[in-house]
Protein backbone atom coordinates (compact mmCIF):
# COMPACT_ATOMS: atom_id res chain seq x y z
CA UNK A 1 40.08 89.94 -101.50
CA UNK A 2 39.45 93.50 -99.86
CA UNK A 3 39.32 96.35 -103.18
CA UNK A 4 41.86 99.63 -102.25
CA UNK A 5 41.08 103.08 -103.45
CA UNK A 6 44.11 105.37 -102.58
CA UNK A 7 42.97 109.09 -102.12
CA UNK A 8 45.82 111.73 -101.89
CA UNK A 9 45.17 113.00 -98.26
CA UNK A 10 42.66 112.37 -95.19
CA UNK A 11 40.50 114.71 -96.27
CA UNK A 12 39.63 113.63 -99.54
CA UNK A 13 40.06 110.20 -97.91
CA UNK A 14 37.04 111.14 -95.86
CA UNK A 15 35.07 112.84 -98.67
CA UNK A 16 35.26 109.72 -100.80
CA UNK A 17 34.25 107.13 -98.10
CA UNK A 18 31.18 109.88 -97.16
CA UNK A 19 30.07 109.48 -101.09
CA UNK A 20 30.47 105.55 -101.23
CA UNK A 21 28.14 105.64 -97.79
CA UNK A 22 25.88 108.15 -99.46
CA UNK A 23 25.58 106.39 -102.73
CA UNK A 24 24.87 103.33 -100.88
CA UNK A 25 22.05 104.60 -98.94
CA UNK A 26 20.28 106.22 -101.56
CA UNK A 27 20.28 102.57 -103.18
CA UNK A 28 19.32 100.49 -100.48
CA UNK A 29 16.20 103.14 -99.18
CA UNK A 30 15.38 103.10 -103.30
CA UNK A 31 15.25 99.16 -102.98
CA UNK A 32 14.25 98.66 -99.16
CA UNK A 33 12.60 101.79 -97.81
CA UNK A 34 15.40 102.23 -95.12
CA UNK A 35 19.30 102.23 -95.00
CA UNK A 36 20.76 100.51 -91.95
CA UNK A 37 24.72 101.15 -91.03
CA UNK A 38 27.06 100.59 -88.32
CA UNK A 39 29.68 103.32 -87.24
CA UNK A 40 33.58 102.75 -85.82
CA UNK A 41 34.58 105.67 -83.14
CA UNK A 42 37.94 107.74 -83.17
CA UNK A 43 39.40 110.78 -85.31
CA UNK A 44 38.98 109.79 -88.93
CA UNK A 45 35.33 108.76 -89.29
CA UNK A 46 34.38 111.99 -88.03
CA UNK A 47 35.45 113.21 -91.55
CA UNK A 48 32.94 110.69 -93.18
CA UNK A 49 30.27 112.11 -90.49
CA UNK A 50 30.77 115.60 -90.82
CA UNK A 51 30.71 115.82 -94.84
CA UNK A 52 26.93 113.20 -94.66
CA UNK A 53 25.77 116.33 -93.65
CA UNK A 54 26.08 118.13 -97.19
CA UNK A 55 24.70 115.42 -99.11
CA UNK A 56 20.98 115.53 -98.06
CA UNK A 57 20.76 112.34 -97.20
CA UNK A 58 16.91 111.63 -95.74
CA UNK A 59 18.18 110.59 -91.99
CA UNK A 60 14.33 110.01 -90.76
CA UNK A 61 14.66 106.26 -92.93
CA UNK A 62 18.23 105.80 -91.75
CA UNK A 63 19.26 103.96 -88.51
CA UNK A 64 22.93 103.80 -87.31
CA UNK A 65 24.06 101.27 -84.86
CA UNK A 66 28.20 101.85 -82.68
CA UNK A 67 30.30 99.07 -83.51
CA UNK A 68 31.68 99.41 -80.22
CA UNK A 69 32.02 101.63 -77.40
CA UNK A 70 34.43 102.62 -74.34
CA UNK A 71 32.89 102.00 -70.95
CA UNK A 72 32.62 105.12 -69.32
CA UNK A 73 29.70 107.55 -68.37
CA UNK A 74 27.35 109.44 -70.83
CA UNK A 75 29.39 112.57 -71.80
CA UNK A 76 32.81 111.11 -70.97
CA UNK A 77 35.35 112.44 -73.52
CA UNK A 78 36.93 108.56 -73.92
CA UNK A 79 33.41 108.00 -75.49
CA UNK A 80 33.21 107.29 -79.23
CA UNK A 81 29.68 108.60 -78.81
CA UNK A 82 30.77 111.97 -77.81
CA UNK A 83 32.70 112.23 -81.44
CA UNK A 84 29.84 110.53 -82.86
CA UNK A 85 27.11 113.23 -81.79
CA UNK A 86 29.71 116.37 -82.18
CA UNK A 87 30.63 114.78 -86.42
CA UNK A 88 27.03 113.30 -87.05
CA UNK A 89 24.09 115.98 -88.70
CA UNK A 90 21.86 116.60 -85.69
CA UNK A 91 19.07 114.64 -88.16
CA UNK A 92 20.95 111.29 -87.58
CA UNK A 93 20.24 111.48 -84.14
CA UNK A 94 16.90 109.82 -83.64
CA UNK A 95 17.94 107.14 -85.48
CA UNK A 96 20.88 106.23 -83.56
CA UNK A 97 20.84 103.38 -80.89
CA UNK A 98 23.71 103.79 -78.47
CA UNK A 99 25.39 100.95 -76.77
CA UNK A 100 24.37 100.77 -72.98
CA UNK A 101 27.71 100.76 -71.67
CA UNK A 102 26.28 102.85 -68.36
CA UNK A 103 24.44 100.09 -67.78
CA UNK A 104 25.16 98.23 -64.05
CA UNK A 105 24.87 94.53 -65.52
CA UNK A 106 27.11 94.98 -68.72
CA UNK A 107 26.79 91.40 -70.20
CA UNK A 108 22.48 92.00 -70.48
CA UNK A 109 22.83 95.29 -71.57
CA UNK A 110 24.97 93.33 -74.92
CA UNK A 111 22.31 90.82 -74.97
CA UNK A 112 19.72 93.83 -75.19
CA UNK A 113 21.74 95.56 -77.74
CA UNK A 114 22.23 92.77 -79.55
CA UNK A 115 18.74 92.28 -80.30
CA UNK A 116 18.06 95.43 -81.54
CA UNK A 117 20.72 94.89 -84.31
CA UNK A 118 19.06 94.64 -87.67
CA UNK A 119 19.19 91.39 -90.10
CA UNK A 120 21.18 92.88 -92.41
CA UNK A 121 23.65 95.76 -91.93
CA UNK A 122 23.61 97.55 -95.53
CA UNK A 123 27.21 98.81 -94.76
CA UNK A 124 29.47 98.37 -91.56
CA UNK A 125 32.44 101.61 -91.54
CA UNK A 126 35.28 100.12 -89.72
CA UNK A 127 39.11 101.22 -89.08
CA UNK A 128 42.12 99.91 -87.87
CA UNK A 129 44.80 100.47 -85.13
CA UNK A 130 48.30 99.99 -85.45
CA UNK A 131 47.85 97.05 -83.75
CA UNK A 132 45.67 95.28 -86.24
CA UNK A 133 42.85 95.36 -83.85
CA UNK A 134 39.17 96.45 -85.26
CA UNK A 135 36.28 97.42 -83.83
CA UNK A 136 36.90 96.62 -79.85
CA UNK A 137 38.17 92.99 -81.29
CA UNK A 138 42.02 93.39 -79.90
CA UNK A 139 44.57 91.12 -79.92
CA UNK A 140 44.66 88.30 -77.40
CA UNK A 141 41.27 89.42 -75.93
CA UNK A 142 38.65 86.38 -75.18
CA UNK A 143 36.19 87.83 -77.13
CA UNK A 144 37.77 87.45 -80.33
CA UNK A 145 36.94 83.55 -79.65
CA UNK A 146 33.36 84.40 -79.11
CA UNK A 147 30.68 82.94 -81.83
CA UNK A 148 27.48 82.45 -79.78
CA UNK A 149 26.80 85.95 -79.29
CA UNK A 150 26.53 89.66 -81.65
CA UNK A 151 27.61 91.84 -78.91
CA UNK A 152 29.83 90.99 -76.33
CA UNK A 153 32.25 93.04 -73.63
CA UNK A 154 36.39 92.80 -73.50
CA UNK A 155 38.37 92.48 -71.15
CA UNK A 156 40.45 96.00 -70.51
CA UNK A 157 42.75 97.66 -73.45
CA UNK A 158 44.34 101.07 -72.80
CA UNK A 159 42.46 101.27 -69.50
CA UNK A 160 39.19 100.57 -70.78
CA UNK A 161 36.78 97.57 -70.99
CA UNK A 162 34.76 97.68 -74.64
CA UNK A 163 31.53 96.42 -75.71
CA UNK A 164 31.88 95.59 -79.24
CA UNK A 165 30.41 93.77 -82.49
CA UNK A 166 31.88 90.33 -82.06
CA UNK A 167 33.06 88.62 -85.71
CA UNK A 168 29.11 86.88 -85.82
CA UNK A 169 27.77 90.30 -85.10
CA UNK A 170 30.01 92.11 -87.59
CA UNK A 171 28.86 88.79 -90.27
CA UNK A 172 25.89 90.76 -90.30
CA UNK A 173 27.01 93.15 -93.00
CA UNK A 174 26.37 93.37 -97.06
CA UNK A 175 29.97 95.17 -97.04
CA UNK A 176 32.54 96.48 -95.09
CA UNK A 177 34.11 100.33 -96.03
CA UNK A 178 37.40 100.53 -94.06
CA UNK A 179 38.77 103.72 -93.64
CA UNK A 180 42.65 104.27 -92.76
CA UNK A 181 44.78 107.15 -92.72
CA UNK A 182 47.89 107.84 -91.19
CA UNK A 183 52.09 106.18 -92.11
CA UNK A 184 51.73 104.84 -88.68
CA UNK A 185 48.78 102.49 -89.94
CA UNK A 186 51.23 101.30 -92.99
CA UNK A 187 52.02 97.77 -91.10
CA UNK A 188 48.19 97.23 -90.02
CA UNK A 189 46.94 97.71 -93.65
CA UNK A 190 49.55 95.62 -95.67
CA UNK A 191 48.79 92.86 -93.30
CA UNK A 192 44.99 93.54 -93.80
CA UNK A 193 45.60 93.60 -97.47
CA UNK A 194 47.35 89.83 -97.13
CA UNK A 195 44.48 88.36 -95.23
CA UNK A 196 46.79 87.76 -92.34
CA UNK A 197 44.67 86.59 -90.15
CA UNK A 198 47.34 87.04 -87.37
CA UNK A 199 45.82 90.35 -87.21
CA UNK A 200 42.02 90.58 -85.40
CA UNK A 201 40.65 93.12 -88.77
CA UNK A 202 41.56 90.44 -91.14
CA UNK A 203 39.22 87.88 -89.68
CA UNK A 204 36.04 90.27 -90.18
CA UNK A 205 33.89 87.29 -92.22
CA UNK A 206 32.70 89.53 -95.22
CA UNK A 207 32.79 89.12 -98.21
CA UNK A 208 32.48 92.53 -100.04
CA UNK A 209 35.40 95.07 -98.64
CA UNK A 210 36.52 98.14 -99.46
CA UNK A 211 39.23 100.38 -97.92
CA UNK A 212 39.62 103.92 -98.50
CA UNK A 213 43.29 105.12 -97.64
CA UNK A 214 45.39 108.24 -97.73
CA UNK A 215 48.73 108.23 -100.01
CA UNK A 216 50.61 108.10 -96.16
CA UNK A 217 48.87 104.77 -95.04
CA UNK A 218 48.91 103.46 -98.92
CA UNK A 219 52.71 103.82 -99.65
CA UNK A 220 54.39 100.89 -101.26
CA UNK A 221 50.54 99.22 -101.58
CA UNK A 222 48.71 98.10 -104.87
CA UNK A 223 44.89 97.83 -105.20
């Protein structure tokens, strides 16, 4: 069953999925030594990214992995890196592996990604669209079907090809902190909140979820 916590707007939305991160980092570099994530693109992370910034987190023992990525060239606004490096502190930087999605031969540069991914992902931060889709897993594309491989590259959705955390790649995590904001999200997240696995996010095979939600995406919901 995922766990809700309902926050009154985006912002604090954002605040309080920055402090679970936070809290969780501090815990797992206490236990471990290091604190390894994975990071969802578009507008509402970059409100968990930009308040990491205030809370002194020690980024040199932290390493951050995309969950997926648009392919397009290096600076391209379509990017969810160019969000990433504009929200992230500067610190986060040299920890950060990018996907190669410049790369000519697409399907080795997942295979090279994909072995850079760590054992264990302490936390994966995913969202949601509309659609139900997470992560670059959409619905009726092949690679939601894929379980031989961590990293693997869609077919195109709104104009784009994707190389994304398949569902064994994304199996990888201790927990999953979802992050959804927004009335027109209302559908996605009831039918997240069912386990309706019609939808591609309620397939993600973890155990330990937790969404963080505004009031707007939230209404008529229950933890």
């Amino acid at each position: 069953m995922v766990a809700m916590e309902v926050i009154p707007d985006p912002e604090a939305a954002g605040q309080r999925a920055a402090e679970i991160v936070a809290e969780l980092a501090r815990r797992a570099i206490a236990d471990r030594g290091r604190f390894a994530w994975a990071i969802s693109g578009g507008g509402p992370p970059a409100l968990i990214f930009r308040r990491l910034g205030a809370l002194e987190l020690p980024w040199h023992v932290i390493d951050t992995w995309q969950v997926d990525e648009r392919v397009a060239p290096t600076g391209d606004p379509e990017r969810n890196r160019s969000e990433q490096e504009r929200s992230l502190p500067p610190e986060a930087g040299a920890g950060t592996r990018w996907m190669p999605v410049e790369d000519d031969d697409l399907e080795a540069a997942a295979e090279r990604y994909a072995a850079t991914l760590p054992e264990w992902f302490d936390i994966i931060h995913m969202g949601i669209g509309a659609d139900g889709h997470t992560a670059s897993l959409v619905p009726g594309d092949p690679v939601l079907d894929v379980h031989d491989r961590d990293v693997a590259v869609t077919d195109r959705y709104e104009g784009r090809r994707r190389m994304t955390l398949t569902y064994p790649g994304l199996s990888r995590a201790r927990s999953v902190l979802w992050l959804v904001t927004g009335s027109e999200k209302r559908e996605a997240l009831r039918r997240l909140l069912r386990a309706d696995r019609s939808i591609p996010a309620a397939r993600v095979p973890v155990a330990d979820q937790v969404v963080v939600t505004d009031a707007s995406a939230a209404r008529d919901e229950g933890p």
